[in-house]
Protein backbone atom coordinates (compact mmCIF):
# COMPACT_ATOMS: atom_id res chain seq x y z
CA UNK A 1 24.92 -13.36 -0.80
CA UNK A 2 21.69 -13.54 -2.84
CA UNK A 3 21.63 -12.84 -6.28
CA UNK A 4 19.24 -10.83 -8.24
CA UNK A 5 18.10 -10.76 -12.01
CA UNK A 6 17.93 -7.71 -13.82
CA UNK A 7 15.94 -7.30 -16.79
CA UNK A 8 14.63 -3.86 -18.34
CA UNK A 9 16.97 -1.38 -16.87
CA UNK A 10 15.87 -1.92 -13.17
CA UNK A 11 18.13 -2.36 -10.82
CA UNK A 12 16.52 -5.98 -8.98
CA UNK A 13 19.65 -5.93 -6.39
CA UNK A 14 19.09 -2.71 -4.99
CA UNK A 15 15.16 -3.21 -5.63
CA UNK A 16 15.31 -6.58 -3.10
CA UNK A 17 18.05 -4.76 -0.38
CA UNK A 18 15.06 -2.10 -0.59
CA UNK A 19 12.50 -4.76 0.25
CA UNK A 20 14.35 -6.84 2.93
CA UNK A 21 13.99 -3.34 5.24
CA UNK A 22 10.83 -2.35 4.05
CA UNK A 23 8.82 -5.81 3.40
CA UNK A 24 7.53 -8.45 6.05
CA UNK A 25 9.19 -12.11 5.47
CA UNK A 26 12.05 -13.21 3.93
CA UNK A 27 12.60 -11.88 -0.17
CA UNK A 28 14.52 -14.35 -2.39
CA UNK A 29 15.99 -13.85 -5.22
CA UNK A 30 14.29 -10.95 -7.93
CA UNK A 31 13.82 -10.74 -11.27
CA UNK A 32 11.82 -8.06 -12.71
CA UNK A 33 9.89 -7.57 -16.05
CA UNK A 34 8.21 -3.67 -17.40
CA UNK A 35 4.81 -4.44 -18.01
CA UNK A 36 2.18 -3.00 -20.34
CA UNK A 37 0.46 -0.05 -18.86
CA UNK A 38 1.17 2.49 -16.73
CA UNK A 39 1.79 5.07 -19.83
CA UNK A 40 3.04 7.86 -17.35
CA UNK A 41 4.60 6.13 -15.08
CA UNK A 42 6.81 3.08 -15.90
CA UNK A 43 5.58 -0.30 -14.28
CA UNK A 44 7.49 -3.42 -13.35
CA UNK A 45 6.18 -6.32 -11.99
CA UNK A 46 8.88 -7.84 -9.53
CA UNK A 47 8.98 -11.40 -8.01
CA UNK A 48 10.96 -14.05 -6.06
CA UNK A 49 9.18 -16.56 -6.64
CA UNK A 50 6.29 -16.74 -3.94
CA UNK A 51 5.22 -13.32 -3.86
CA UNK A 52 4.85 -10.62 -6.64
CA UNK A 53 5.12 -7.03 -5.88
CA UNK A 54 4.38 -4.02 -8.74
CA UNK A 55 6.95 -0.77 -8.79
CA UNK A 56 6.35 2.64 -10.03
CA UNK A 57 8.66 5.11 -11.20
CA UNK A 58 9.08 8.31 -12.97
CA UNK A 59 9.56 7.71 -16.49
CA UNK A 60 13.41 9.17 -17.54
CA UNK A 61 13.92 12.15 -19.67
CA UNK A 62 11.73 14.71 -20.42
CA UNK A 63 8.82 15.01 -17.34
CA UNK A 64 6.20 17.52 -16.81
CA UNK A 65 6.59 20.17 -13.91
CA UNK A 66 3.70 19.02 -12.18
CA UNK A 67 2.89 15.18 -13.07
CA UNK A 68 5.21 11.66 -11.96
CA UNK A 69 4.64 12.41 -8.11
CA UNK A 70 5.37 9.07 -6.20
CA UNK A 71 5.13 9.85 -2.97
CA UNK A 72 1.52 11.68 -3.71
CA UNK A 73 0.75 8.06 -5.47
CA UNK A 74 1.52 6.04 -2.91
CA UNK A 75 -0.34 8.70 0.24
CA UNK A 76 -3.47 8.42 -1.95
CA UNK A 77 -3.84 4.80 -2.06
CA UNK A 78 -2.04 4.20 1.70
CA UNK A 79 -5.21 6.36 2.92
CA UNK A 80 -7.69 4.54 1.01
CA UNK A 81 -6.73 1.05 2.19
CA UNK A 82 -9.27 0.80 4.60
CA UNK A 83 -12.39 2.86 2.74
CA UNK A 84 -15.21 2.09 0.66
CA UNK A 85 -12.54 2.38 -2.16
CA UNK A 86 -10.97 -0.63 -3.02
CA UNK A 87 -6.69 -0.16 -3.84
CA UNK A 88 -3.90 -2.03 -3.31
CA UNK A 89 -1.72 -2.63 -0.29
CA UNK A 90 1.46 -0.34 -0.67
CA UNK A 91 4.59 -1.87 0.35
CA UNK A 92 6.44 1.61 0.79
CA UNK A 93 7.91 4.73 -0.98
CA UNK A 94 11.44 5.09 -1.41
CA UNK A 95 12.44 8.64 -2.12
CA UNK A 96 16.25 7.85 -2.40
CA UNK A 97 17.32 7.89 -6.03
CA UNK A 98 20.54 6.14 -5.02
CA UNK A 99 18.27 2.59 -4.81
CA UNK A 100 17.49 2.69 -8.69
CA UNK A 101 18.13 6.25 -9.73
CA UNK A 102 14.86 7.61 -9.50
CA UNK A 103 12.16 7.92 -6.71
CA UNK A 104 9.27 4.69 -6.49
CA UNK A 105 7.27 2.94 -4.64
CA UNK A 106 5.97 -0.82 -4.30
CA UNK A 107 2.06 -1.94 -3.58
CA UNK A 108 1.02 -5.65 -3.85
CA UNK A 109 0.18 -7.59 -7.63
CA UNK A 110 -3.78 -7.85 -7.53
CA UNK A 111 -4.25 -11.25 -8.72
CA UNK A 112 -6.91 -10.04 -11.56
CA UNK A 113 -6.88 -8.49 -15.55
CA UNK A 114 -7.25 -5.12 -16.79
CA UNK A 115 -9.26 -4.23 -19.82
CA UNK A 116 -7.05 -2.49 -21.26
CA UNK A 117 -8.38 -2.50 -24.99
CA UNK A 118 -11.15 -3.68 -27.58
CA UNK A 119 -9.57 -7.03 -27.29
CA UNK A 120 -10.14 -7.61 -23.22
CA UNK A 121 -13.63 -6.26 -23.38
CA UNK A 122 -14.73 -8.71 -26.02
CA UNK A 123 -13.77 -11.93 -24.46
CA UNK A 124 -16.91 -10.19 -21.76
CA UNK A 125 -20.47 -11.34 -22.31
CA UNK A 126 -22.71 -8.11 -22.81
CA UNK A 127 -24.02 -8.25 -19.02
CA UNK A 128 -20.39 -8.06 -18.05
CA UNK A 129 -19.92 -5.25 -19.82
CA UNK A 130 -22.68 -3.54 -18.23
CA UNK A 131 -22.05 -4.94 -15.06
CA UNK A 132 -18.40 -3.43 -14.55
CA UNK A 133 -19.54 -0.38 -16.15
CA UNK A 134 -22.45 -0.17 -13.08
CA UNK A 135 -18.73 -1.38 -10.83
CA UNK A 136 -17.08 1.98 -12.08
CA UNK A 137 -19.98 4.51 -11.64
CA UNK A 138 -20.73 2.95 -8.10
CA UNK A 139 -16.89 3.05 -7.74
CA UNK A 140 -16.87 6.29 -8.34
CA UNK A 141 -19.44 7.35 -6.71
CA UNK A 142 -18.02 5.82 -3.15
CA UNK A 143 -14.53 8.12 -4.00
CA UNK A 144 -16.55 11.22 -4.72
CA UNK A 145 -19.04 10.55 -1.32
CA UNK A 146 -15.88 9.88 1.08
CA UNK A 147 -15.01 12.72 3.46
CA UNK A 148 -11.80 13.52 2.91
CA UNK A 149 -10.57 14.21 6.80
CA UNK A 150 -12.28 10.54 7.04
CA UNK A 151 -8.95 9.26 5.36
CA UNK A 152 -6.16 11.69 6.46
CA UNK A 153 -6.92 13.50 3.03
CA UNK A 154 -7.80 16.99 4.06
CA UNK A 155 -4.90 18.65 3.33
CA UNK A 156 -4.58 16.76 -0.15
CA UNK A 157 -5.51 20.19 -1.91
CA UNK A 158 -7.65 23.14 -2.30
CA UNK A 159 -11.15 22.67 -3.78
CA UNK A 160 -11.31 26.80 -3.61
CA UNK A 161 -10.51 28.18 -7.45
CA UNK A 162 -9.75 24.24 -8.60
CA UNK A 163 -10.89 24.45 -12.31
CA UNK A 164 -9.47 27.72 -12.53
CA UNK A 165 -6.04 26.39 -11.43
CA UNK A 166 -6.86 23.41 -13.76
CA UNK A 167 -6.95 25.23 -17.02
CA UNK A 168 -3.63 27.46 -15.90
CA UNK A 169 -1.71 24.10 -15.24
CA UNK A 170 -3.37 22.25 -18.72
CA UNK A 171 -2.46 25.71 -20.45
CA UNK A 172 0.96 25.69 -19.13
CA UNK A 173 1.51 21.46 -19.76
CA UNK A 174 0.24 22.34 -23.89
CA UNK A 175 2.64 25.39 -24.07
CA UNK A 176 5.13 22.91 -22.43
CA UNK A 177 5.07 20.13 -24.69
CA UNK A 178 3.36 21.55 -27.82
CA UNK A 179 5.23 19.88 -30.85
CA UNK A 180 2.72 21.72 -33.19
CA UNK A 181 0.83 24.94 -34.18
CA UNK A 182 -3.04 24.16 -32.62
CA UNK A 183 -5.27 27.49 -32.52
CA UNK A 184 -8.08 25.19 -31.37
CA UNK A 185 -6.42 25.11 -27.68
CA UNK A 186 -6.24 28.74 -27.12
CA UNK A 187 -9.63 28.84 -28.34
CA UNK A 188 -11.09 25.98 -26.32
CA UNK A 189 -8.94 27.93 -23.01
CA UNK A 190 -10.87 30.67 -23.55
CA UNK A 191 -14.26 29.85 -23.69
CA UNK A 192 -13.74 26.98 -20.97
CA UNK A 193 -12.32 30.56 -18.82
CA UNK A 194 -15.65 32.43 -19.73
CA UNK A 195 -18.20 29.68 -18.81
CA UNK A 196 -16.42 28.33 -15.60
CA UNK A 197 -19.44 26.70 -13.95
CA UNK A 198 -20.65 28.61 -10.64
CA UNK A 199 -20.82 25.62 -8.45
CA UNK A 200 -18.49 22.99 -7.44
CA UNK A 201 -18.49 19.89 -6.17
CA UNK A 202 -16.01 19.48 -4.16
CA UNK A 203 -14.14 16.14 -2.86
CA UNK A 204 -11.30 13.67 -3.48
CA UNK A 205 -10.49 13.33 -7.33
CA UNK A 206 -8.40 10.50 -8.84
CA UNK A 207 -7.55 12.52 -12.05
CA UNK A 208 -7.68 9.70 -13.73
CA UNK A 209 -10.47 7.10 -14.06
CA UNK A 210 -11.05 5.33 -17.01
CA UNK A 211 -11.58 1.65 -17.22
CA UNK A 212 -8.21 0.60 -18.19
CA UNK A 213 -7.14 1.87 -14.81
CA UNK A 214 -9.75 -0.85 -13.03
CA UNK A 215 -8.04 -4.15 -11.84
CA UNK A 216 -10.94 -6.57 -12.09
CA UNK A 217 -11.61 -10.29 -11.06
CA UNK A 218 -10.03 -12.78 -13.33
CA UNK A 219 -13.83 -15.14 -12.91
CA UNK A 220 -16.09 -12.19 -11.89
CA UNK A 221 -15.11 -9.18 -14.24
CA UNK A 222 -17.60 -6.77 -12.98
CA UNK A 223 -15.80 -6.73 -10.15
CA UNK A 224 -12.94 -4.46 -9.21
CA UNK A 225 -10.41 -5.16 -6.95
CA UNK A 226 -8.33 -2.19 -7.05
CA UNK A 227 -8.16 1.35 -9.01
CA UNK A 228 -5.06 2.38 -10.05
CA UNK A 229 -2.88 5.12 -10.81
CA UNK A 230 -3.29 7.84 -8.43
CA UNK A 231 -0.96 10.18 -9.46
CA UNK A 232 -3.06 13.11 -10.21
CA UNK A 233 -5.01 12.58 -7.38
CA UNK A 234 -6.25 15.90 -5.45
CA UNK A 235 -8.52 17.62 -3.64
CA UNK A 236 -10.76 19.38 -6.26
CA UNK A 237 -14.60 19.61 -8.09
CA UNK A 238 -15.41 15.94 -8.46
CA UNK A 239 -16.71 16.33 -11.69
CA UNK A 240 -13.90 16.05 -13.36
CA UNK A 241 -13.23 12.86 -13.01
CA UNK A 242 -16.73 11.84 -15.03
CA UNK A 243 -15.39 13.82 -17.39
CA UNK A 244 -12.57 11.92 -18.00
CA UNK A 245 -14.04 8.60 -17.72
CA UNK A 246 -16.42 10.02 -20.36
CA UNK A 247 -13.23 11.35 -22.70
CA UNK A 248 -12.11 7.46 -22.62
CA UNK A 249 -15.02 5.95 -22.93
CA UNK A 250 -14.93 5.08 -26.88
CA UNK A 251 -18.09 4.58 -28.41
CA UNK A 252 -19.35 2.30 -31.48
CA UNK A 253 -18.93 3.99 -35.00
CA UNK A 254 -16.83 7.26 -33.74
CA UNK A 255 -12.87 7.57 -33.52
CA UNK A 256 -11.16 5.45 -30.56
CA UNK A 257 -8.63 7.08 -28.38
CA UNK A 258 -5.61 4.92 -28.71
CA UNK A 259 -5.08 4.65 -24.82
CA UNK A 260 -8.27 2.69 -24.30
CA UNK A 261 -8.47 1.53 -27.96
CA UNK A 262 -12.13 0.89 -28.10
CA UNK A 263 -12.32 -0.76 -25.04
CA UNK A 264 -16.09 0.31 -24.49
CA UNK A 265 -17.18 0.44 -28.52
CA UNK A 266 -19.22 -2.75 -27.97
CA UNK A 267 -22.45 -4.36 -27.23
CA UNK A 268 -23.09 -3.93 -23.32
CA UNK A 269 -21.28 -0.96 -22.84
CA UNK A 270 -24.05 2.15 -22.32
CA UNK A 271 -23.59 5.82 -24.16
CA UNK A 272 -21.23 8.29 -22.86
CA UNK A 273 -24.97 10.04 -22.03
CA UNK A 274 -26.17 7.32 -20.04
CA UNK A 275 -22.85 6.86 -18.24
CA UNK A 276 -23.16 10.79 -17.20
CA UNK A 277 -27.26 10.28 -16.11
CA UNK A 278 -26.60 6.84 -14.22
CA UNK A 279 -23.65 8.98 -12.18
CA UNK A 280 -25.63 12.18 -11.49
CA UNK A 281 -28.40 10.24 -10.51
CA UNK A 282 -26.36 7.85 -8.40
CA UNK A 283 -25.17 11.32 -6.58
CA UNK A 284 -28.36 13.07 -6.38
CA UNK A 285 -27.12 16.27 -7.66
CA UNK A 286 -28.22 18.28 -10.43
CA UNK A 287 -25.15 19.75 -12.91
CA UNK A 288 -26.76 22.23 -15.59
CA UNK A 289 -23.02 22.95 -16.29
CA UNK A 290 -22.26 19.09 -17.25
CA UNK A 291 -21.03 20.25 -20.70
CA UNK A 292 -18.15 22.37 -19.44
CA UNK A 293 -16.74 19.34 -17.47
CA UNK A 294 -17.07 17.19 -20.74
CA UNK A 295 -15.24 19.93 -22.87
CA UNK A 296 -12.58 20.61 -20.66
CA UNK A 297 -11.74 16.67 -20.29
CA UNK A 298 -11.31 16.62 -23.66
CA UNK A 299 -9.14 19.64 -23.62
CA UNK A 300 -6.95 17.94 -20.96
CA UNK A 301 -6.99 14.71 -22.36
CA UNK A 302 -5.03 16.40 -25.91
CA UNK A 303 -3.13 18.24 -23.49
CA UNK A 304 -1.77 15.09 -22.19
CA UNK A 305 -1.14 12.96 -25.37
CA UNK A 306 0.26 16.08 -26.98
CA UNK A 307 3.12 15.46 -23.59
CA UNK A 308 3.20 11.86 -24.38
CA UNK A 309 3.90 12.61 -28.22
CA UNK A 310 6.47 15.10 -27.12
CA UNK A 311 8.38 12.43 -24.97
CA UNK A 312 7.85 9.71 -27.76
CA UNK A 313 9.22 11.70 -30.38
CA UNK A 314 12.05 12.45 -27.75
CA UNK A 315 12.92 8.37 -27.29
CA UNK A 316 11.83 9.23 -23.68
CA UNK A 317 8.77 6.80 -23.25
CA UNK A 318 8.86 3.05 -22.40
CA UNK A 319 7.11 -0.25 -22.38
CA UNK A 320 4.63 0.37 -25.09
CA UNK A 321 3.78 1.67 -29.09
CA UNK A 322 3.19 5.47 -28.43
CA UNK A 323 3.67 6.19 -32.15
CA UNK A 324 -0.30 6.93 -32.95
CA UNK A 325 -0.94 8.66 -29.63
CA UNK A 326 -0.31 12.28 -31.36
CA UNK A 327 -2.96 11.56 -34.14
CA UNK A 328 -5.82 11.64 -31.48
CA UNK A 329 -5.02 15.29 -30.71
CA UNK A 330 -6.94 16.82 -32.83
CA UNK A 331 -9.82 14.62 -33.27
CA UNK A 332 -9.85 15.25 -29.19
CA UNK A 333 -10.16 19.15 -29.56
CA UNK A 334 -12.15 18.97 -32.50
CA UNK A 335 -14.19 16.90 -30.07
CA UNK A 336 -14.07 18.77 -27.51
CA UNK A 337 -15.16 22.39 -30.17
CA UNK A 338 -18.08 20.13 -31.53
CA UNK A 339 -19.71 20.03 -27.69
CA UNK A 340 -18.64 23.75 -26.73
CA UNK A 341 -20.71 24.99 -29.62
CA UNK A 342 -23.57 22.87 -29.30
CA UNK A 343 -23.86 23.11 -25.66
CA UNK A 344 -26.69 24.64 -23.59
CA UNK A 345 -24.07 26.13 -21.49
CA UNK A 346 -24.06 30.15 -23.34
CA UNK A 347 -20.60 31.00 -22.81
CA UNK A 348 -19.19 27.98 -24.32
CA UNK A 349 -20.17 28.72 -27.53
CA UNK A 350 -18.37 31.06 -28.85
């Protein structure tokens, strides 16, 4: 019988019995490690030796109604194996909690880095940093431009009343995990409510996409060779993803989110502005509305730390420091009030 090594609560011997059904070629022994990363979702990196496999899981305790979906994870990036997008092979999904005690799946280890902070961006020469930045938008771009019956996507979710259903579910998350008083969200729901733009732009959305969610080539770092974390991946207005990328997307001499940690407050890196022209006109599409989708980013973005806070507080999260994630809330809606009231868009200011 082969043995296994487990480390960090995960069960490697029911991991590997998982794998020798699922996986091509023999699997030796395991032993498994929780990586950095993957703040929703914990990660492990598993390995026997001659190949390396990452797993996902739902994180235990406390977990939002709506967020943690594995097997929507692992569909998303199975269908965009083969596109313009570039992802990671997935192994399989294993929705039998008996195996570890939750739901997960397994893709291949990319053999690259992430930049994941301050630190990883300024080992980068100043044309790298422009040069992964021009990888992202064009990355982007190639997600937002894919049909989505193209991939076996078209029933991944209804574009029709998206940011409406948006600020219901990010309304319902804050009222979820609120640990504190904040008048500024009801405030910021109800002028994002008033000025909902009048036309969409409708197409696959990752949900996610910031930089520290790029895999990138260990000699070539303006290259990606796989986006991660597709968990809140949907059908829906496109736009909201360069929202979020813009939310994370610190800049020099204002505060730093303290998922990304600065990661893009250096030399190199273009403005937040620039970022939004160099996608629009990458698209070819006009957005007079491109406020609201900046506003409500930030909106979502405190929504989401505020739920990572909760679970902190709670001893629920894993792998990482969460301890200054709640101080960002505010700054993010105060943020996020700043724009709304200095926007072109009317209805957003008051």
């Amino acid at each position: 019988m082969t043995a296994a090594t487990t480390t960090d609560d995960l069960d490697a011997a029911g991991v590997r019995q998982w794998l020798v059904v699922n996986e091509t070629g023999p699997i030796g022994d395991l032993t498994t490690r929780l990586i950095a990363g993957g703040r929703s979702n914990p990660t492990y990196e598993i390995g026997d030796g001659t190949r390396q496999w990452i797993l996902r899981r739902p994180p235990q305790g406390h977990v939002l109604p709506t967020a943690h979906d594995m097997g929507r994870e692992y569909r998303a990036m199975s269908s965009l194996r083969d596109s313009t997008v570039p992802v990671p092979r997935t192994v399989g999904l294993c929705e039998d909690s008996s195996v570890i005690g939750a739901s997960f799946y397994v893709m291949d280890k990319l053999d690259g880095i992430t930049l994941r902070t301050q630190s990883d961006t300024a080992e980068l020469t100043e044309q790298q940093r422009a040069g992964i930045t021009d990888s992202m938008i064009d990355t982007l771009v190639a997600l937002h431009s894919l049909d989505p019956a193209d991939v076996g996507l078209s029933d991944w979710g209804n574009p029709d009343g998206f940011l409406e259903r948006q600020l219901r579910r990010w309304m319902r998350q804050w009222d979820a995990s609120a640990t504190s008083e904040r008048p500024e969200v009801a405030e910021l729901h109800r002028r994002l409510t008033a000025a909902l733009p009048k036309k969409s732009y409708p197409g696959i959305v990752h949900g996610d996409f910031k930089i520290d969610n790029m895999m990138v080539d260990r000699s070539d770092p303006t290259k990606i060779l796989g986006v991660l974390d597709w968990e809140m991946s949907t059908l829906g207005d496109t736009l909201t993803d360069l929202g979020i990328l813009c939310s994370f997307w610190d800049q020099e001499g204002e505060f730093c989110n303290p998922i990304t940690a600065g990661a893009t407050a250096l030399p190199g890196f273009p403005t937040r502005d620039e970022v939004v022209r160099r996608y629009i006109a990458a698209r070819g599409i006009d957005v007079p509305d491109i406020d609201w989708y900046l506003v409500f980013a930030d909106f979502k973005v405190a929504v989401i730390l505020e739920g990572i806070h909760a679970r902190h507080q709670q001893g629920h999260t894993e792998g990482e420091d969460f301890s200054t994630v709640g101080e960002m809330v505010g700054p993010l809606l105060g943020r996020a009030l700043e724009r709304a009231s200095a926007s072109s868009v009317s209805d957003l200011h008051s």
